[in-house]
C-alpha atoms as a PDB file:
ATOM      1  CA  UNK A   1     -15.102  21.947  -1.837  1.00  0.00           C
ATOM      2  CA  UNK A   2     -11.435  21.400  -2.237  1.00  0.00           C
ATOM      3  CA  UNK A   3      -9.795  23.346  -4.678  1.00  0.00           C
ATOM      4  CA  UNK A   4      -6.204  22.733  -6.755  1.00  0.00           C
ATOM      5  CA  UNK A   5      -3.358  23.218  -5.177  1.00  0.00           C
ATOM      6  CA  UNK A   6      -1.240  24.848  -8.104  1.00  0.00           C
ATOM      7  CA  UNK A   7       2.228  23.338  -5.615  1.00  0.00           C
ATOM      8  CA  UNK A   8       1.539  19.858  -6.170  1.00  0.00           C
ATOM      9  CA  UNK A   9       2.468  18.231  -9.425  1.00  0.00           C
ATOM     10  CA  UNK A  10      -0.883  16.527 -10.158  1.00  0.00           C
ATOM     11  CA  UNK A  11       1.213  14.571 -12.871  1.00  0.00           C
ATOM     12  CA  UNK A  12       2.517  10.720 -12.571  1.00  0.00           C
ATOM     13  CA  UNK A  13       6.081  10.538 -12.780  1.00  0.00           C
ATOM     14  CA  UNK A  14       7.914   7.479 -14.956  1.00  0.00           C
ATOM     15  CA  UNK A  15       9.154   6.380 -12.143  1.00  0.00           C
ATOM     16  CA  UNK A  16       5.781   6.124 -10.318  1.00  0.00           C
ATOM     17  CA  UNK A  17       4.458   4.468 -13.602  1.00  0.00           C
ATOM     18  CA  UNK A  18       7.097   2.322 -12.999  1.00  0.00           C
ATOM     19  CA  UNK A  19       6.538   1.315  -9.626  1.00  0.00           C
ATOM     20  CA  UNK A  20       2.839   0.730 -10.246  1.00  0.00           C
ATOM     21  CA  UNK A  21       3.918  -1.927 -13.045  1.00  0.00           C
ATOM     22  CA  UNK A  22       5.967  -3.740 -10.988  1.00  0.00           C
ATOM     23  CA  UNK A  23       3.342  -3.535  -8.069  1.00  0.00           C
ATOM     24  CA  UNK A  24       0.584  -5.203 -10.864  1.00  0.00           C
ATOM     25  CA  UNK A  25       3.148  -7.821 -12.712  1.00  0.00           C
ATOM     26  CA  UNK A  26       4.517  -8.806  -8.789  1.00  0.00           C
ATOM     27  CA  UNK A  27       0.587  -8.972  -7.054  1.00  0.00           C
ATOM     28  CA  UNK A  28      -0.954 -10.765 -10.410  1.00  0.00           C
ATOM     29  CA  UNK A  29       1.619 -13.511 -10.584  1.00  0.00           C
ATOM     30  CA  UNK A  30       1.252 -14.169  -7.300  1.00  0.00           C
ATOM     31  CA  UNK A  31      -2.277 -14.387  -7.329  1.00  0.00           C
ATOM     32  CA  UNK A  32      -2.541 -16.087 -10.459  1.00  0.00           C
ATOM     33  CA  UNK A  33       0.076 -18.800  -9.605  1.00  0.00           C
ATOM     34  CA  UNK A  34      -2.740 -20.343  -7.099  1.00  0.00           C
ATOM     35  CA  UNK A  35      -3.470 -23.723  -7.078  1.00  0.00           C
ATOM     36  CA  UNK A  36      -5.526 -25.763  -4.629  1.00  0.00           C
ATOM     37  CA  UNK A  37      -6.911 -24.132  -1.287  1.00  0.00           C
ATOM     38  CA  UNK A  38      -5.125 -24.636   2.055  1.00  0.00           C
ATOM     39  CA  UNK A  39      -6.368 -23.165   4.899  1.00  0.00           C
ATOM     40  CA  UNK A  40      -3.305 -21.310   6.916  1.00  0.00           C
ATOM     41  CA  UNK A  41      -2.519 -19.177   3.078  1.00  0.00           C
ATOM     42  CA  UNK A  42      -5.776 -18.146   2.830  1.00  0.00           C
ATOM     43  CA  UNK A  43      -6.867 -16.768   6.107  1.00  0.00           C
ATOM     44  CA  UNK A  44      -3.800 -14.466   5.357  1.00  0.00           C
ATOM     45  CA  UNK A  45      -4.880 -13.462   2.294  1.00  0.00           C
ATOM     46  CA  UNK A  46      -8.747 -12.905   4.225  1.00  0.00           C
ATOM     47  CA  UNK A  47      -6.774 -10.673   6.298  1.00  0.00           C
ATOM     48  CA  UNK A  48      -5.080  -8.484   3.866  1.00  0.00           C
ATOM     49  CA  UNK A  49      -8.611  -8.167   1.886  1.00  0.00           C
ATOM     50  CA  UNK A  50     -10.403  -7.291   5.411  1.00  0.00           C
ATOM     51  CA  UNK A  51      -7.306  -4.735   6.426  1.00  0.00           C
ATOM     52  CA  UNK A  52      -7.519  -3.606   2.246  1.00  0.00           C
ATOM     53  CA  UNK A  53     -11.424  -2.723   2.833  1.00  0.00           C
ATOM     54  CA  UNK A  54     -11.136  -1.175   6.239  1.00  0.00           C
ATOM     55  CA  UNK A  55      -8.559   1.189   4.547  1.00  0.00           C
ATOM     56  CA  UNK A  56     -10.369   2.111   1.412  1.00  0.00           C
ATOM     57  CA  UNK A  57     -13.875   3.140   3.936  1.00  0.00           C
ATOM     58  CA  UNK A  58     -11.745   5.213   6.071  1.00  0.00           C
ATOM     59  CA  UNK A  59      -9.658   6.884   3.057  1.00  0.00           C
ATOM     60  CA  UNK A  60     -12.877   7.044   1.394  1.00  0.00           C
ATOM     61  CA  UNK A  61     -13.030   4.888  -1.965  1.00  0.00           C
ATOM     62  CA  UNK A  62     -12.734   8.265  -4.291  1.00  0.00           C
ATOM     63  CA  UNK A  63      -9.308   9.154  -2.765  1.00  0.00           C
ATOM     64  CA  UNK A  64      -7.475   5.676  -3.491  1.00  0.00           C
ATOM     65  CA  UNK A  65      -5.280   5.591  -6.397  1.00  0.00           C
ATOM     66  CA  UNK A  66      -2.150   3.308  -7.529  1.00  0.00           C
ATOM     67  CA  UNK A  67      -0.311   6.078  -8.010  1.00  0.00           C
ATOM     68  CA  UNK A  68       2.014   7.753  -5.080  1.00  0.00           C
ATOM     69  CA  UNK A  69       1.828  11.205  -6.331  1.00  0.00           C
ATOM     70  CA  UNK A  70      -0.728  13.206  -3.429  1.00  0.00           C
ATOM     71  CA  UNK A  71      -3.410  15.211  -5.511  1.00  0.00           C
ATOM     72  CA  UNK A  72      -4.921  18.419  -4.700  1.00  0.00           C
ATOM     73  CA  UNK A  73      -7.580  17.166  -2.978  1.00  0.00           C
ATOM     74  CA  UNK A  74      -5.618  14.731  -0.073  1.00  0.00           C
ATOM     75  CA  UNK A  75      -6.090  15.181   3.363  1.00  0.00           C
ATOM     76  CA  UNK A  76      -4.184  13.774   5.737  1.00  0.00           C
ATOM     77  CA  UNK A  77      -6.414  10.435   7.338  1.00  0.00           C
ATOM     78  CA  UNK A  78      -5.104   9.568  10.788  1.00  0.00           C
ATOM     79  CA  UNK A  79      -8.672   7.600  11.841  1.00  0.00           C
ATOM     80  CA  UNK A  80      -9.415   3.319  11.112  1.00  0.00           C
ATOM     81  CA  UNK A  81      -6.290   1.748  10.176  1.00  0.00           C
ATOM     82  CA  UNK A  82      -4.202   4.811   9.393  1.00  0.00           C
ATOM     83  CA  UNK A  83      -4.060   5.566  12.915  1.00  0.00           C
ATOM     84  CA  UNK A  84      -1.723   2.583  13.695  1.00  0.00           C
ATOM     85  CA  UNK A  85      -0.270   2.684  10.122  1.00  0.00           C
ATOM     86  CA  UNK A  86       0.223   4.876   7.413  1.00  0.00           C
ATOM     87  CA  UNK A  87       0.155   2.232   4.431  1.00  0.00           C
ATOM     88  CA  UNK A  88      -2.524  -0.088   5.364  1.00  0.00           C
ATOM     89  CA  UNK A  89      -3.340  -0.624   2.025  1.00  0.00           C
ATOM     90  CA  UNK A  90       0.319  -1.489   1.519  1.00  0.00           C
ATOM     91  CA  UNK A  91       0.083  -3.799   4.473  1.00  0.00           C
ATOM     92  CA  UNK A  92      -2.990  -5.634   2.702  1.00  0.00           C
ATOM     93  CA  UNK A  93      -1.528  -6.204  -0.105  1.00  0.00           C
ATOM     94  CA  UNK A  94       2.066  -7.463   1.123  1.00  0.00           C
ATOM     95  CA  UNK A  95      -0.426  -9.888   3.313  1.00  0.00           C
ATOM     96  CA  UNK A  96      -2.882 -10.721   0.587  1.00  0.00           C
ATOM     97  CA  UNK A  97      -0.264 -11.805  -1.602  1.00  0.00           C
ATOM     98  CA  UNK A  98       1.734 -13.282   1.090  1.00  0.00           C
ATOM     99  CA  UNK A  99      -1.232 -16.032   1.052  1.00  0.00           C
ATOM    100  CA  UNK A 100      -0.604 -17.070  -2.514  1.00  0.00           C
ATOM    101  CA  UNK A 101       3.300 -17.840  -1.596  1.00  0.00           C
ATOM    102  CA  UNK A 102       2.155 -21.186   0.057  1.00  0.00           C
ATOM    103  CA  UNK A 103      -0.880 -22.272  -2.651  1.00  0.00           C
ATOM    104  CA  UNK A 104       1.314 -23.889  -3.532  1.00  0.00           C
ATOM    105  CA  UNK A 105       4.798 -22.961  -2.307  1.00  0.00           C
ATOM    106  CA  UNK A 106       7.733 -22.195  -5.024  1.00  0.00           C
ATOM    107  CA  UNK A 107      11.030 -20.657  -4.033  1.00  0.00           C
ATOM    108  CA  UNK A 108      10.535 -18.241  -6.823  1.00  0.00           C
ATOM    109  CA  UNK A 109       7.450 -16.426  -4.883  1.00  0.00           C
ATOM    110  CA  UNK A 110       9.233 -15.323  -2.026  1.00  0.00           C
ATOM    111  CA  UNK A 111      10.811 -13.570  -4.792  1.00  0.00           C
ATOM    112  CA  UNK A 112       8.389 -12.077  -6.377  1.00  0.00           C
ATOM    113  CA  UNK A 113       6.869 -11.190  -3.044  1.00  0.00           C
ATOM    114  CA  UNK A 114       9.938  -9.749  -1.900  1.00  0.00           C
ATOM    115  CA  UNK A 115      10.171  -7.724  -5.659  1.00  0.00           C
ATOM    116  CA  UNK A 116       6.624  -6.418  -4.052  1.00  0.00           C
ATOM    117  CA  UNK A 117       7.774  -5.348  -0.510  1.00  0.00           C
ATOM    118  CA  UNK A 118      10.399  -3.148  -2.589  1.00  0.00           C
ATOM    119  CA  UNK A 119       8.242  -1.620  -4.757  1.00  0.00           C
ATOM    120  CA  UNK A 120       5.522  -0.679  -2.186  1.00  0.00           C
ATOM    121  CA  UNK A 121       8.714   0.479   0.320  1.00  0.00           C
ATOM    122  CA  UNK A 122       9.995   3.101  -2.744  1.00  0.00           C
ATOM    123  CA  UNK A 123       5.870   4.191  -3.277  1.00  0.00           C
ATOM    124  CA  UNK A 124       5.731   4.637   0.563  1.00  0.00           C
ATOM    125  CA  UNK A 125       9.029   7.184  -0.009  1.00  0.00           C
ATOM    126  CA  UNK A 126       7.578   9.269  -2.362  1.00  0.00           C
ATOM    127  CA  UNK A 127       4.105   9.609  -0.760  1.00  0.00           C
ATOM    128  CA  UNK A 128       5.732  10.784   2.483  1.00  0.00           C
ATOM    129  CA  UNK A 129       8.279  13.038   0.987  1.00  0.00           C
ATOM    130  CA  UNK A 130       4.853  14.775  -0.313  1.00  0.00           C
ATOM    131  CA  UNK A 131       3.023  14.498   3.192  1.00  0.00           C
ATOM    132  CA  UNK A 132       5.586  15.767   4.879  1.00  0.00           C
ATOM    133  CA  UNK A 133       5.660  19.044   2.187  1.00  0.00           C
ATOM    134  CA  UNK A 134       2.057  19.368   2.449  1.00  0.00           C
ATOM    135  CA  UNK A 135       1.114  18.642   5.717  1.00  0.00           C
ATOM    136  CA  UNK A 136       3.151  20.134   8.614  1.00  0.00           C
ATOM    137  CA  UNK A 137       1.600  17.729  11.243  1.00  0.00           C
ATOM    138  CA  UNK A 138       2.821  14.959   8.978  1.00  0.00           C
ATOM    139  CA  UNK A 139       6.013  14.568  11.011  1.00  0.00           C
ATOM    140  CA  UNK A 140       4.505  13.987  14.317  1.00  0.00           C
ATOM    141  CA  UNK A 141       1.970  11.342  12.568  1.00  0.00           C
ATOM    142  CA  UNK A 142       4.929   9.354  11.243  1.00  0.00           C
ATOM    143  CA  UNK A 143       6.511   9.254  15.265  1.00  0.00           C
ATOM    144  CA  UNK A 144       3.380   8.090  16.244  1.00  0.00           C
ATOM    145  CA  UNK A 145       2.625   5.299  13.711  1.00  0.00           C
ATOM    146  CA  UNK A 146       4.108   2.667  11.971  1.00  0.00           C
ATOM    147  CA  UNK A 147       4.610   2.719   8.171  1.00  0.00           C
ATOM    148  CA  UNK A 148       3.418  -1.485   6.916  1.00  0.00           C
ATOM    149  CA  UNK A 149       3.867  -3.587  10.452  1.00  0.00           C
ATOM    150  CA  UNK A 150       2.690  -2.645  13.865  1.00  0.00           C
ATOM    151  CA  UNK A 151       5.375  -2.985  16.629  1.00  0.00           C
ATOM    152  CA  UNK A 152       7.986  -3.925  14.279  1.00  0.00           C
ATOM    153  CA  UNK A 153       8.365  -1.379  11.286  1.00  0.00           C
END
């Protein structure tokens, strides 16, 4: 059994509160905006749910949480997605929502899609300023991955 790691601030910071908001208000009114099925839109959004699921079984469903802050009990998962990127579950949701941009299309969802890539780039930030304090190995997992887009970022 794990135990608590006294040097980790098991607390959520405003800022991370923050973050999740925007994260919720950005992914639900994209979501929610849909209208109509086209094809193209949603086998993107199939994707991000299939990447999303593959994530959460090889994190394990217990460990996910909205929040950035590591908790006492994180390991470091470098197996299933995580071992091409370190935010898959980022990834899903930037392509999951990317579906609902074009159901139908409105200048104002690149937007709010674009208000999501930020967010999830800032929760990225803090997570790996934590990985890299916990987890000395950290550094050499970051060279050999990429953090939301294989072969480009």
């Amino acid at each position: 059994m794990l135990e608590f790691d006294p040097t980790i601030d098991q607390r959520p910071k405003w800022r991370s509160l923050v973050l999740v908001g925007l994260q919720f208000i950005c992914a639900a009114t994209l979501v929610l905006s849909a209208r109509g099925v086209a094809i193209l839109p949603m086998l993107v959004t199939a994707l991000g749910a299939s990447l999303g699921t593959w994530a959460i079984v090889a994190i394990g469903h217990r460990r996910v949480s909205m929040m950035p802050e590591i908790k006492g009990s994180t390991q470091l998962v470098t197996a299933g997605p995580y071992r091409v990127l370190r935010h898959p579950m980022y990834a899903a949701l930037l392509l999951f929502c990317a579906g609902f941009i074009f159901s139908p299309f409105r200048p104002w969802k690149i937007g709010a899609w674009l208000v999501l890539v930020f967010v999830l780039i800032a929760k990225s930030r803090i997570e790996e300023r934590q990985l890299l304090a916990r987890f000395p190995q950290y550094a050499d997992y970051a060279q050999r991955s990429w953090r939301f887009l294989p072969g480009i970022w």
